[in-house]
N, C-alpha and C. Protein backbone atom coordinates (compact mmCIF):
# COMPACT_ATOMS: atom_id res chain seq x y z
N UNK A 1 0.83 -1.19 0.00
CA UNK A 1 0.00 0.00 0.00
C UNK A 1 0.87 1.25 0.00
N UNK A 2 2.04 1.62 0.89
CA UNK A 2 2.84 2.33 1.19
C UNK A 2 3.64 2.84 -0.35
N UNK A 3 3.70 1.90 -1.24
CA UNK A 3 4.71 1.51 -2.34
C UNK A 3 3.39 2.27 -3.74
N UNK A 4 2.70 1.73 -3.65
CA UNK A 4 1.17 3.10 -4.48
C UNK A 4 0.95 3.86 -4.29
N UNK A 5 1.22 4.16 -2.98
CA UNK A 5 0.82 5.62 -2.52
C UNK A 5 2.26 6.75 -3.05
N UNK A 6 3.22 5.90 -2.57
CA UNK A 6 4.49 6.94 -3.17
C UNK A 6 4.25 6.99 -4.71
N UNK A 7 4.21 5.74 -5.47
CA UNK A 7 4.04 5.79 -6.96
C UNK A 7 3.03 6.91 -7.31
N UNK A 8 1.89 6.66 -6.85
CA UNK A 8 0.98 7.76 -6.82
C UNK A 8 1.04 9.22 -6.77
N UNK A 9 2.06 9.71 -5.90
CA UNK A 9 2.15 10.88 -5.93
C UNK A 9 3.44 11.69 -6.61
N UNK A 10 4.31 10.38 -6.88
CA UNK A 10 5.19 10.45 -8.19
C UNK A 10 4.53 11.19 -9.20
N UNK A 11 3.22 10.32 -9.75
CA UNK A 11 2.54 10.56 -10.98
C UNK A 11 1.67 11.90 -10.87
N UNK A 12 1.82 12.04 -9.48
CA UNK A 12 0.59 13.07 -9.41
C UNK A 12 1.94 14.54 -9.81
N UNK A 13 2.76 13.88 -8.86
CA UNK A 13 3.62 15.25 -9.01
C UNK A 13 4.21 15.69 -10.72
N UNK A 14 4.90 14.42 -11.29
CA UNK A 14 5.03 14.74 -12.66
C UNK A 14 3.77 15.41 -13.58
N UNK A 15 2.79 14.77 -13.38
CA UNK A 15 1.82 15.89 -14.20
C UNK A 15 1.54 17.12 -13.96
N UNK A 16 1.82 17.52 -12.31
CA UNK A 16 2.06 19.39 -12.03
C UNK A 16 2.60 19.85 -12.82
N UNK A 17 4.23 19.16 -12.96
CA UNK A 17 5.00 19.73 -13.69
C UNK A 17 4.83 20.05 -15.28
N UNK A 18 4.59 18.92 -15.24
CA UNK A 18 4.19 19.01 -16.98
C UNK A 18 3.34 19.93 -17.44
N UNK A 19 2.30 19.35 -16.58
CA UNK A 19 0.95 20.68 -16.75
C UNK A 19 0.84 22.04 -16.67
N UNK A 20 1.99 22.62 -15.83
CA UNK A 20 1.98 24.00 -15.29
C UNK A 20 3.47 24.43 -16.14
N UNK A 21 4.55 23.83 -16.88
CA UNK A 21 5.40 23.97 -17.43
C UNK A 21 5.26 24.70 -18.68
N UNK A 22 5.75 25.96 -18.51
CA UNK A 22 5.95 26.96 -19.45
C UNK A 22 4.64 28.09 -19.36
N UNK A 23 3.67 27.49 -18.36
CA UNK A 23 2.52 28.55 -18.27
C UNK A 23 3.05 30.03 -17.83
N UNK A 24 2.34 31.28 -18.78
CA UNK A 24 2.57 32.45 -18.70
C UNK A 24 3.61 33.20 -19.26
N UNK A 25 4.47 32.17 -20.23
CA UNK A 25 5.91 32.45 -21.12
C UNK A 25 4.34 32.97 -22.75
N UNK A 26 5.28 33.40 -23.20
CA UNK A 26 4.70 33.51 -23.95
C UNK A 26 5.55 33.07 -25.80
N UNK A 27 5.64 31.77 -25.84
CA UNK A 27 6.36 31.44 -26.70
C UNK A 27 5.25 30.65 -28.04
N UNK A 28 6.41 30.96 -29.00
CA UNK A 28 5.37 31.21 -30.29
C UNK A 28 5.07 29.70 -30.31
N UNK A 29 3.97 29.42 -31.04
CA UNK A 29 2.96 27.99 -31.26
C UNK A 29 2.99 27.32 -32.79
N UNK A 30 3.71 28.41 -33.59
CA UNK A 30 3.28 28.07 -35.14
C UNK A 30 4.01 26.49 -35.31
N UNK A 31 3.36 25.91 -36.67
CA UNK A 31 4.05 25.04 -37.29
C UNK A 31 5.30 24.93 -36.90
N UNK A 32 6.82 25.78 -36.80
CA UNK A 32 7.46 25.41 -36.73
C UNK A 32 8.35 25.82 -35.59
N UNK A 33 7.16 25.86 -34.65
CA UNK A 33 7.61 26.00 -33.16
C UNK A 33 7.85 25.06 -32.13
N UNK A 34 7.86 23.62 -33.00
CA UNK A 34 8.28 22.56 -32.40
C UNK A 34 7.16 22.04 -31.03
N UNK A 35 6.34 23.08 -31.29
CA UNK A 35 4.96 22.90 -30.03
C UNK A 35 3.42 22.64 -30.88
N UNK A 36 3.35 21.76 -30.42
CA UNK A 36 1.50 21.24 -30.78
C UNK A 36 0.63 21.71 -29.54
N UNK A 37 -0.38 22.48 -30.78
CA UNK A 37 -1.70 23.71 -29.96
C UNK A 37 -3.39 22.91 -30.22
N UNK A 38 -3.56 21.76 -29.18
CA UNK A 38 -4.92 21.90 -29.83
C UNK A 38 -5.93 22.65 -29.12
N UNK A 39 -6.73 22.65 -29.40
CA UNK A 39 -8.55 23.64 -29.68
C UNK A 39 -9.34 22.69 -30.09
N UNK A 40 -10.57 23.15 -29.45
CA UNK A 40 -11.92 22.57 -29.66
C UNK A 40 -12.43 23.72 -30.95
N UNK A 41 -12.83 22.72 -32.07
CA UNK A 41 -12.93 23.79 -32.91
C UNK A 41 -14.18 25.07 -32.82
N UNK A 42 -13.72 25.80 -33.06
CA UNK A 42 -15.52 27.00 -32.74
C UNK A 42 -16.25 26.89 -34.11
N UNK A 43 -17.49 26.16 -33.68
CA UNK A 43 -18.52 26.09 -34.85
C UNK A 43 -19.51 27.36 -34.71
N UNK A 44 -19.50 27.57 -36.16
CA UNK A 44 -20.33 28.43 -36.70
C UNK A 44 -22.00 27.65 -36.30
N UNK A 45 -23.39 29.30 -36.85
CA UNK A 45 -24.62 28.91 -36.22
C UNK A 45 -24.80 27.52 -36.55
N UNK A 46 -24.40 27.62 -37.96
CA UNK A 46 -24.95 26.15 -38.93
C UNK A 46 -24.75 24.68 -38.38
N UNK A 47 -23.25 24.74 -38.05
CA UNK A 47 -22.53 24.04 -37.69
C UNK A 47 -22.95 23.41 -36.15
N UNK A 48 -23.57 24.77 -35.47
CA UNK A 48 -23.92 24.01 -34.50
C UNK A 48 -25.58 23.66 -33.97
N UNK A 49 -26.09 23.66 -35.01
CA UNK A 49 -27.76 24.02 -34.67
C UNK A 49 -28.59 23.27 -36.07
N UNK A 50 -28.01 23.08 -37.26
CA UNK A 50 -28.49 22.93 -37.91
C UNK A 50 -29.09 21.30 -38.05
N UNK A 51 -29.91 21.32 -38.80
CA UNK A 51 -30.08 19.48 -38.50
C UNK A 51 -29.53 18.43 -39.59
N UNK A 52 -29.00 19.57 -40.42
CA UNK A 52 -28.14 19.09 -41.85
C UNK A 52 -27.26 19.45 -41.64
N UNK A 53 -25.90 18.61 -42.70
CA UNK A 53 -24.64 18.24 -42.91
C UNK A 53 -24.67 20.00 -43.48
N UNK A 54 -23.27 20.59 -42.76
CA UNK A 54 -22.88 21.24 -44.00
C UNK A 54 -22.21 21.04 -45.25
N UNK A 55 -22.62 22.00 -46.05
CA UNK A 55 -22.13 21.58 -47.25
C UNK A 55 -20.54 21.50 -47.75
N UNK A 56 -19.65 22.10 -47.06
CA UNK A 56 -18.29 22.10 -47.13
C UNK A 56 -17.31 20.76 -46.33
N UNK A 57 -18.57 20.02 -45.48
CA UNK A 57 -18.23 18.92 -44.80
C UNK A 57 -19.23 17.42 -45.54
N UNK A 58 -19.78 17.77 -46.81
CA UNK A 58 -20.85 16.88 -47.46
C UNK A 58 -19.23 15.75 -48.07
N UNK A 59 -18.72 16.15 -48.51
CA UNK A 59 -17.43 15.59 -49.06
C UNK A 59 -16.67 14.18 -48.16
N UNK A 60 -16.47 15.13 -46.97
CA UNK A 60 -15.71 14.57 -45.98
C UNK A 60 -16.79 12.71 -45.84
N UNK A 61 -18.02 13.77 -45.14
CA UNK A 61 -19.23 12.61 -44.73
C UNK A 61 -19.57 11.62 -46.31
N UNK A 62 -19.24 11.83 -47.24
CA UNK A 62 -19.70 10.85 -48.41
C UNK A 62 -17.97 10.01 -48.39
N UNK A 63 -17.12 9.94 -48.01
CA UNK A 63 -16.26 9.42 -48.00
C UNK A 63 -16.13 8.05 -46.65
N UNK A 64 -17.03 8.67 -45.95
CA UNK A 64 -17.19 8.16 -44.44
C UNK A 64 -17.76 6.69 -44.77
N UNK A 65 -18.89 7.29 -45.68
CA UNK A 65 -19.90 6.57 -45.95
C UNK A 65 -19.56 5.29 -46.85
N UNK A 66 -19.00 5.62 -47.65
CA UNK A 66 -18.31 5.37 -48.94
C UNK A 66 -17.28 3.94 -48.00
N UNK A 67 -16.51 4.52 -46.94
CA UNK A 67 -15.88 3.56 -46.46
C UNK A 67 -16.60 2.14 -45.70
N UNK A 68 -17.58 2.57 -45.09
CA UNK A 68 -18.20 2.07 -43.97
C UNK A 68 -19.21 0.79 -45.09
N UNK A 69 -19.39 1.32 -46.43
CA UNK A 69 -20.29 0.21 -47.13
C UNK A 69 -19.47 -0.53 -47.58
N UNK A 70 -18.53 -0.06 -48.43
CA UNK A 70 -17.42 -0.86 -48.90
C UNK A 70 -16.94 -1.84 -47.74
N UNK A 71 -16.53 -1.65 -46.95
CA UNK A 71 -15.91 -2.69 -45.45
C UNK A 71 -17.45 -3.50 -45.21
N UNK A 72 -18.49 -3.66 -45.24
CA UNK A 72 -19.59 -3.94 -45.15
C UNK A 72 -19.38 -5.06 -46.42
N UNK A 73 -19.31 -4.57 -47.21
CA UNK A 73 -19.68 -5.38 -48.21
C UNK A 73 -18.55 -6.70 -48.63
N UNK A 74 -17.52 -6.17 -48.48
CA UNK A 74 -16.17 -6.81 -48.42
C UNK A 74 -16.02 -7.84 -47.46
N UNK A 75 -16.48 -7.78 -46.20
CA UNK A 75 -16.97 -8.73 -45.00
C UNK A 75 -17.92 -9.39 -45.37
N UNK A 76 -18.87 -9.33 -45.98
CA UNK A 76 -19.74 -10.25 -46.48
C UNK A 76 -19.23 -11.09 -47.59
N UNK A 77 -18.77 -10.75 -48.51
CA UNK A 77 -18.18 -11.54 -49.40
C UNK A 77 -16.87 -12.44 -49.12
N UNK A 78 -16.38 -12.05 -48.13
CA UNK A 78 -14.95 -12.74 -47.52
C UNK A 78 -15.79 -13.82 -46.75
N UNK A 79 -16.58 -13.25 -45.73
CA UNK A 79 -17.46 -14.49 -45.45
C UNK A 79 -17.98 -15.40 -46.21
N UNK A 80 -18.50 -15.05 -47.30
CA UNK A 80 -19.26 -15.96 -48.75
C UNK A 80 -18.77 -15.96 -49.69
N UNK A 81 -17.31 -16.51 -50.01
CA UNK A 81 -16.54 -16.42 -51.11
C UNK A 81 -17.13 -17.07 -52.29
N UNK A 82 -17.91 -17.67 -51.94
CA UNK A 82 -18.91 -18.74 -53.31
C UNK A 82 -19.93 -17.98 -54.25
N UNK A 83 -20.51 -16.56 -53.21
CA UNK A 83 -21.13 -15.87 -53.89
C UNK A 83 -20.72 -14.78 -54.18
N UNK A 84 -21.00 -15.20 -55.78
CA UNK A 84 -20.56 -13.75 -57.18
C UNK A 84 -21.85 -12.70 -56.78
N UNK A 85 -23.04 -12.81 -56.23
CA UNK A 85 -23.94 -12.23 -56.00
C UNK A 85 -24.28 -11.92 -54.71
N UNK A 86 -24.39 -11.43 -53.64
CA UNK A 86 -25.07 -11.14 -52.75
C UNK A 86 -26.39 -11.13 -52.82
N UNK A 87 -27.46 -11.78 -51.86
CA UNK A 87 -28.56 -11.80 -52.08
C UNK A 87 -29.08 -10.26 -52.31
N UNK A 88 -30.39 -9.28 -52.61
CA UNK A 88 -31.05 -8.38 -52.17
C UNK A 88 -30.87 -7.99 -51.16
N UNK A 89 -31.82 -9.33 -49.99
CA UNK A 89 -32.25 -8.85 -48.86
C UNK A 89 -30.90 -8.43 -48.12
N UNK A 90 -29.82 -9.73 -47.83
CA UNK A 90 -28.27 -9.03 -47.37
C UNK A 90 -27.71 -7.45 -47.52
N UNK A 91 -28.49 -7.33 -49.12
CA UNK A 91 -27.84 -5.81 -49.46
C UNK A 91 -28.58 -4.92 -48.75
N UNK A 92 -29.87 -4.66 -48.78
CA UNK A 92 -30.75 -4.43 -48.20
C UNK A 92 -30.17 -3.87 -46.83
N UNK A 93 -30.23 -5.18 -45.92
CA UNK A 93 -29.85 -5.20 -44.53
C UNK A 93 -28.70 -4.13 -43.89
N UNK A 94 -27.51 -4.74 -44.86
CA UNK A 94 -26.18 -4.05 -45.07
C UNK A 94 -26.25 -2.53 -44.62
N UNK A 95 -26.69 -2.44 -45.91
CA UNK A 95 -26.79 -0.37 -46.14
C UNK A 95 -27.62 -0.19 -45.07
N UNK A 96 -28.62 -0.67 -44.60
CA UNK A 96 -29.66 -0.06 -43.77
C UNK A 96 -29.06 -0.07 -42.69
N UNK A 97 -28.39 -0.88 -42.07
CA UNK A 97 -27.44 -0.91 -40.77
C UNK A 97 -26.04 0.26 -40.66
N UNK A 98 -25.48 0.40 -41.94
CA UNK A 98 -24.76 1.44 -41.99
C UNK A 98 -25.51 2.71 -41.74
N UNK A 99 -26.89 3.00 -42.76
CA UNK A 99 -27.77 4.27 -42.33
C UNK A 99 -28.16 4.33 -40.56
N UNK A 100 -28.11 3.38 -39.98
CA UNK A 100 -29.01 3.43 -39.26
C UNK A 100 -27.53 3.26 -37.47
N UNK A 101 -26.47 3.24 -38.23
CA UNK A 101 -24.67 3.06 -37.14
C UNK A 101 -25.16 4.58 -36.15
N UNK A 102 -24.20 3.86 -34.99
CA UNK A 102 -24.08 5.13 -34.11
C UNK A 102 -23.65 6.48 -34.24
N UNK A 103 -22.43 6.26 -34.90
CA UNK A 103 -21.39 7.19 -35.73
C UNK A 103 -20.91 7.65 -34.42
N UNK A 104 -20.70 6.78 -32.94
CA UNK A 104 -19.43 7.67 -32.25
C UNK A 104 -18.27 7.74 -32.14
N UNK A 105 -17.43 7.00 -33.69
CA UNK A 105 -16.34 7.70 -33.90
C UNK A 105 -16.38 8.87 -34.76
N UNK A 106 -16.80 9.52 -35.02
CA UNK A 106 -17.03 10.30 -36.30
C UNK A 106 -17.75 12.13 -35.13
N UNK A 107 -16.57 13.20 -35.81
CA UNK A 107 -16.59 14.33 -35.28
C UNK A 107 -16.07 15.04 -36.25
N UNK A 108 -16.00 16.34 -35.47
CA UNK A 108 -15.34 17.55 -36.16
C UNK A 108 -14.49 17.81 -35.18
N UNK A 109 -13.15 18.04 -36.43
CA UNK A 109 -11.84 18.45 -35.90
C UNK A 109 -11.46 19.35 -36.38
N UNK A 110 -10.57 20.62 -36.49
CA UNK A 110 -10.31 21.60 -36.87
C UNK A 110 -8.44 21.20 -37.18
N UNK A 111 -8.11 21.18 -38.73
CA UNK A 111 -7.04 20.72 -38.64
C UNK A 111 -6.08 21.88 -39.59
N UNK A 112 -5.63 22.43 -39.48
CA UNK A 112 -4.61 23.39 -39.97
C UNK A 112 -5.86 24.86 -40.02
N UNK A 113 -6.42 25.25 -39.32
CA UNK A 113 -7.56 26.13 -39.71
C UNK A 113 -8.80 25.73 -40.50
N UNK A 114 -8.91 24.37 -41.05
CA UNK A 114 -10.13 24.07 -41.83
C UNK A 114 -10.67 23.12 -40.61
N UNK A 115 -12.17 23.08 -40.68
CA UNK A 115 -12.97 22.31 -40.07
C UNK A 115 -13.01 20.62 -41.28
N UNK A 116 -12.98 20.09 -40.80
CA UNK A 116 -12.95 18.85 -41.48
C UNK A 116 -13.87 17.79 -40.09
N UNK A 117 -14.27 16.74 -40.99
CA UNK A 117 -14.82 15.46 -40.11
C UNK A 117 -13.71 14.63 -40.11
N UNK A 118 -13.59 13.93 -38.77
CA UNK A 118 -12.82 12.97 -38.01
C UNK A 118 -13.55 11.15 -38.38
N UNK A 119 -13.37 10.56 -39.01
CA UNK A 119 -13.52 9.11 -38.79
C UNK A 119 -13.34 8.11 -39.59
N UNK A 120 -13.87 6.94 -40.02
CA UNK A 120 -13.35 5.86 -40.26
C UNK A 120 -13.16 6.47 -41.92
N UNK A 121 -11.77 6.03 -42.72
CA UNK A 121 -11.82 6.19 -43.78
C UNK A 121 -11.28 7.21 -44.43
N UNK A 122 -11.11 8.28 -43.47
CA UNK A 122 -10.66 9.89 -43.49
C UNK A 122 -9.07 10.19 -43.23
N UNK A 123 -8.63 10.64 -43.75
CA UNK A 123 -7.06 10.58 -43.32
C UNK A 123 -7.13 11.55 -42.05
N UNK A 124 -8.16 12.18 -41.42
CA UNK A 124 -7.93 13.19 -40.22
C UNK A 124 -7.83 12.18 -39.51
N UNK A 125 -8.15 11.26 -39.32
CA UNK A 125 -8.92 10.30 -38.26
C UNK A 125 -7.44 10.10 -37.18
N UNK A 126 -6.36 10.18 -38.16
CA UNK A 126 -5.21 9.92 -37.21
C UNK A 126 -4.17 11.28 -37.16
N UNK A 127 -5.15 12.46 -37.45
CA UNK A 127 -4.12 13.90 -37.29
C UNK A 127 -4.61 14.48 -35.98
N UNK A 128 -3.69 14.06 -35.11
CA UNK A 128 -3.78 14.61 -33.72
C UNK A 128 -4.18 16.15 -33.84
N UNK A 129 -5.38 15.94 -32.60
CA UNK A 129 -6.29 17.21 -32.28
C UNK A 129 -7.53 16.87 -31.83
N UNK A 130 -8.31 17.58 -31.33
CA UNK A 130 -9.62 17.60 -30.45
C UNK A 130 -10.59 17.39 -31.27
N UNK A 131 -11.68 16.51 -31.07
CA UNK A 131 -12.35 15.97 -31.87
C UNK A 131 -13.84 16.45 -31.76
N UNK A 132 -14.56 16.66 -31.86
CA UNK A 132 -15.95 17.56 -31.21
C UNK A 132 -16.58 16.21 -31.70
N UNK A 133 -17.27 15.36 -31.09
CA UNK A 133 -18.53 14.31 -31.52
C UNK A 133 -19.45 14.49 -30.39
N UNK A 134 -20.59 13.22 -31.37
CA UNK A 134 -21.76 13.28 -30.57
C UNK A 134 -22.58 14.25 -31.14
N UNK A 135 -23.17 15.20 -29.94
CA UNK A 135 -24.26 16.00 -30.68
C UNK A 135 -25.17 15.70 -31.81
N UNK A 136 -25.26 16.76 -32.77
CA UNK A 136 -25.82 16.29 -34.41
C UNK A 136 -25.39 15.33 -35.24
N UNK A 137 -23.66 15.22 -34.97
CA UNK A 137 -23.16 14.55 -36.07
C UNK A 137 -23.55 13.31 -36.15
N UNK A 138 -23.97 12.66 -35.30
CA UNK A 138 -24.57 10.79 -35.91
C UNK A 138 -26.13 11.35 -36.82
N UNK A 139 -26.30 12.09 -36.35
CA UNK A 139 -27.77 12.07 -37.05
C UNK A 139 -27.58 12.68 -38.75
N UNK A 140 -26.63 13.54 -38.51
CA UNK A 140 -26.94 14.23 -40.17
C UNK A 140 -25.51 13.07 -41.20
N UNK A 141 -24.94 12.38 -40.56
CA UNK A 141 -24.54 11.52 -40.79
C UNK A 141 -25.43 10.54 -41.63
N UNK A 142 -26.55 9.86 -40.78
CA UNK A 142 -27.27 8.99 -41.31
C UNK A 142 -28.31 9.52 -42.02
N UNK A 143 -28.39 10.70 -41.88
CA UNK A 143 -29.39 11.81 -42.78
C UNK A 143 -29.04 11.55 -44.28
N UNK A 144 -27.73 11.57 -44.23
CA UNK A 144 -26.99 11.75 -45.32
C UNK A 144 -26.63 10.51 -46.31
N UNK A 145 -26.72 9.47 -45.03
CA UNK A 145 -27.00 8.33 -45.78
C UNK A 145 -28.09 7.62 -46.29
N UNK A 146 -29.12 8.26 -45.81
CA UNK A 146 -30.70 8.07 -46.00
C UNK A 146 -30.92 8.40 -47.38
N UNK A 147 -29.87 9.49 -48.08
CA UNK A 147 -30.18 10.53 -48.95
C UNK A 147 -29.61 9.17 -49.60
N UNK A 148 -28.46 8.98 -50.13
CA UNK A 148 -27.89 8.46 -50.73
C UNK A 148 -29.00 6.86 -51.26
N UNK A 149 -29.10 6.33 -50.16
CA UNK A 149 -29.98 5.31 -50.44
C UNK A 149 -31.56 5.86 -50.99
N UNK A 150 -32.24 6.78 -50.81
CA UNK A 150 -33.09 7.20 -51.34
C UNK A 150 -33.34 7.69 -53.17
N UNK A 151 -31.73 8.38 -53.17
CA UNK A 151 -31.88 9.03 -54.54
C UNK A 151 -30.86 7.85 -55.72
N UNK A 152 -30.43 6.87 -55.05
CA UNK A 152 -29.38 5.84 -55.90
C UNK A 152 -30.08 5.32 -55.65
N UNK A 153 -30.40 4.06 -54.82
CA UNK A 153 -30.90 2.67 -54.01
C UNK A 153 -30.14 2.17 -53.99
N UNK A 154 -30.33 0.76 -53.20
CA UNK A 154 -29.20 -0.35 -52.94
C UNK A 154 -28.41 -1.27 -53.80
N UNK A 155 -29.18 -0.95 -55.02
CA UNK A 155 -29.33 -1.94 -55.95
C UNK A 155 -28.06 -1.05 -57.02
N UNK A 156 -28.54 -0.04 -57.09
CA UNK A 156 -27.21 0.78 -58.17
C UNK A 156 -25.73 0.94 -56.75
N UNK A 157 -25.94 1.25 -55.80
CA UNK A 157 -24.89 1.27 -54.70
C UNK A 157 -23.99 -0.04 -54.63
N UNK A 158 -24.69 -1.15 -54.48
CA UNK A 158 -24.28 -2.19 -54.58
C UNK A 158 -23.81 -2.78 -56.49
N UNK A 159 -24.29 -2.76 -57.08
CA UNK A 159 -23.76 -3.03 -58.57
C UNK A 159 -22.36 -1.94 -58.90
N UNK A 160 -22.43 -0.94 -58.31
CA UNK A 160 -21.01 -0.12 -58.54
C UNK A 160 -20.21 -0.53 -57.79
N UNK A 161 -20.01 -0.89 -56.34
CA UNK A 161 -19.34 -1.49 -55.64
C UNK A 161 -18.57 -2.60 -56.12
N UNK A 162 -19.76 -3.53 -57.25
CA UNK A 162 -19.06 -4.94 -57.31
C UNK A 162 -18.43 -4.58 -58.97
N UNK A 163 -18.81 -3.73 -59.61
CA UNK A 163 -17.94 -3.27 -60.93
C UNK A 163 -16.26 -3.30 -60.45
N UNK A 164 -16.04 -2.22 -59.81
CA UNK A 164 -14.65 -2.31 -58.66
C UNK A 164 -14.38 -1.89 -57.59
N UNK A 165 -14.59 -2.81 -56.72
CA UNK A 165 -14.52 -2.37 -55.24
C UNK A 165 -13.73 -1.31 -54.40
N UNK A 166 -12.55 -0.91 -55.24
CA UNK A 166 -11.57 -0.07 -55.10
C UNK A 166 -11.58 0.95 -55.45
N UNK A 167 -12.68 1.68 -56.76
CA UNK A 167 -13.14 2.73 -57.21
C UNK A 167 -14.04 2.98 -56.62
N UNK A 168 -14.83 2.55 -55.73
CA UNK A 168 -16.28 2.43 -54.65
C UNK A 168 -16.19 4.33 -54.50
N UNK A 169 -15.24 5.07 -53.68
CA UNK A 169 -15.42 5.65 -53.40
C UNK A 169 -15.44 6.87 -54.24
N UNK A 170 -14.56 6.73 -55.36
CA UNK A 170 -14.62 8.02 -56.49
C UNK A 170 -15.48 7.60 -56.66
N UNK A 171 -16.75 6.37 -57.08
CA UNK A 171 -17.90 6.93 -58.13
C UNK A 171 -18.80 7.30 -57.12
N UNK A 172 -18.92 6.54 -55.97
CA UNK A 172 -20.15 7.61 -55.06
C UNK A 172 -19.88 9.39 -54.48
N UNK A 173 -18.37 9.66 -54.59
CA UNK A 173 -18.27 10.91 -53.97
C UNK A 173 -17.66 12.20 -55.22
N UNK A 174 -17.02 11.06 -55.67
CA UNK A 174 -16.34 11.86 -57.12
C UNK A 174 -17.40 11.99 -58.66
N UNK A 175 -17.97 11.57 -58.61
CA UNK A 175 -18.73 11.17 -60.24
C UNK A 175 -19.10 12.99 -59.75
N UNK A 176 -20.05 12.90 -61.60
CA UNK A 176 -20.48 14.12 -61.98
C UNK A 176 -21.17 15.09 -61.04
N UNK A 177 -21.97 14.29 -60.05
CA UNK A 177 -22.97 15.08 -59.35
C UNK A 177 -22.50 14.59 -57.71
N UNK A 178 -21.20 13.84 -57.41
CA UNK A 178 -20.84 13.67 -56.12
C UNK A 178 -20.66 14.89 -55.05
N UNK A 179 -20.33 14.71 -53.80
CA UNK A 179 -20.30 15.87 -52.59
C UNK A 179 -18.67 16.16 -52.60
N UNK A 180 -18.11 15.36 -53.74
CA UNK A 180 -16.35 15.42 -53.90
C UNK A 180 -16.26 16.48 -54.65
N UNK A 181 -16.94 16.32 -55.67
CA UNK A 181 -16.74 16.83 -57.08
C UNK A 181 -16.64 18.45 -57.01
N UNK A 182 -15.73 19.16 -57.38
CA UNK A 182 -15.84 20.96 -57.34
C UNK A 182 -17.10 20.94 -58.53
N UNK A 183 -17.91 22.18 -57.45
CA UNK A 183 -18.97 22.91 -58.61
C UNK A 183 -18.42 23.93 -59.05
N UNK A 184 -19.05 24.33 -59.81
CA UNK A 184 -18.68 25.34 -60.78
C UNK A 184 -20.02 26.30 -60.54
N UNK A 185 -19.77 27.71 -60.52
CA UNK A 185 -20.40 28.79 -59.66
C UNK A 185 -21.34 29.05 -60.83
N UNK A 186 -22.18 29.56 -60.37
CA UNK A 186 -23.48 29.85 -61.54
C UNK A 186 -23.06 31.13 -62.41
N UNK A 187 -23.09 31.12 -63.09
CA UNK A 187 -22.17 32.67 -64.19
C UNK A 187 -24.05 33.46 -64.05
N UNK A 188 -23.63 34.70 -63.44
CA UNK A 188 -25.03 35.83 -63.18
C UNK A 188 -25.01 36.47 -64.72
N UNK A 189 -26.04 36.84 -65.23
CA UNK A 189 -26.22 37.96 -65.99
C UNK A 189 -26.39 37.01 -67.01
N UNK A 190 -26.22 36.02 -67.62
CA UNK A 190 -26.47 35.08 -69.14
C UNK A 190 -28.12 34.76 -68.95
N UNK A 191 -28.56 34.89 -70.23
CA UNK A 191 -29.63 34.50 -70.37
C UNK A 191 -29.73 32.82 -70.83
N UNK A 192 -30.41 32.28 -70.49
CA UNK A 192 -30.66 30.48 -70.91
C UNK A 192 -30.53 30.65 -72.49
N UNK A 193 -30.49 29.60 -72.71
CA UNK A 193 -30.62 29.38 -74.22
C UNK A 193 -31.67 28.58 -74.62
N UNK A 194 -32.50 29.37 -75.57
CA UNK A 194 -34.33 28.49 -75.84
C UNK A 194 -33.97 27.33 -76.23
N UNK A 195 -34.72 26.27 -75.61
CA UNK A 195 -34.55 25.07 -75.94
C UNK A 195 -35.09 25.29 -77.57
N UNK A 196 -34.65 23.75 -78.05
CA UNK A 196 -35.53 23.49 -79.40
C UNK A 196 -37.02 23.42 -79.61
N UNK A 197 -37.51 23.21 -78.69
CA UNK A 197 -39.34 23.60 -78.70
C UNK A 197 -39.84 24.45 -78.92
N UNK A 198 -39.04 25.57 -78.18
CA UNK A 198 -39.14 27.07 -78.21
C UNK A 198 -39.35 27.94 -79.47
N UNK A 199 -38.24 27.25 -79.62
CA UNK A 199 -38.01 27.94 -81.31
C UNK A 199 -38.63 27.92 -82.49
């Protein structure tokens, strides 16, 4: 007992030190100050109130997603190496269990000044810094996956998957109309051009 209690206050005492070491100096923090600064990132109204994904984090979360079916689907087939097909209902099941995941690894981290999402699939996932979860993010998460299964289905999600499992994620996040893909800003002042009916 005597022998924990000293250990104990070993540990207690080294973390004073540590903890209170250099407080009130005022030495610089940048990149190449050899010192790591984290922060809880400060979310904007949207960010923190809204019941939807923002749109500058739609990218991040379709990649999330993108990972979490692919590993889904890949486990099933490693399990059932005999089947070239997955049943429906399996597929079915699959995606709906991904829509329907906790998502408490999955946050917002603030990593060089950009807000980015934290989790499976994401290269932040392992860039040390404070992670903000919980709250909204499981929900507009699966919001988001609701979307996806609503406006594709399981059936085109799953047939692109098995085209090449390794492209999984450029065609759901990258293709023409993905949350990857840069838009291109609406040009003001042009008038449409009359369709052929018109004319």
């Amino acid at each position: 007992m005597a022998s924990f209690s000293a250990f104990l206050a070993v540990v207690v005492t080294f973390t004073i030190i540590c903890c209170t070491h250099g407080q009130g100096t005022h030495e610089p923090t940048g990149p190449n100050s050899g010192k790591l600064s984290f922060k809880t990132p400060d979310l904007s109204d949207e960010e923190a109130h809204s019941q939807h994904l923002p749109p500058e984090l739609k990218c991040d979360a379709c990649r999330v997603l993108a990972y979490t079916m692919k590993e889904k689907f890949d486990a099933a087939h490693k399990k059932r190496p005999s089947l070239k097909q997955l049943p429906e209902s399996d597929v079915i099941d699959m995606l709906e269990s991904v829509c329907e995941s906790e998502w408490d690894n999955i946050g917002l981290k603030e990593i060089d000044g950009v807000k980015r999402l934290s989790g499976p699939g994401l290269e932040t996932k392992d860039v040390p810094g404070v992670m903000q979860g919980g709250g909204k993010w499981p929900h507009r998460i699966n919001q988001q996956c609701g979307y996806f299964l609503g406006e594709l289905g399981e059936d085109e999600i799953y047939e692109n998957y098995k085209k090449n499992p390794k492209k999984f994620e450029k065609w759901l996040c990258y293709g023409p109309d993905g949350d990857c893909t840069p838009k291109e800003p609406k040009k003001k002042g042009k008038k449409s051009k009359k369709s052929k009916t018109e004319l």
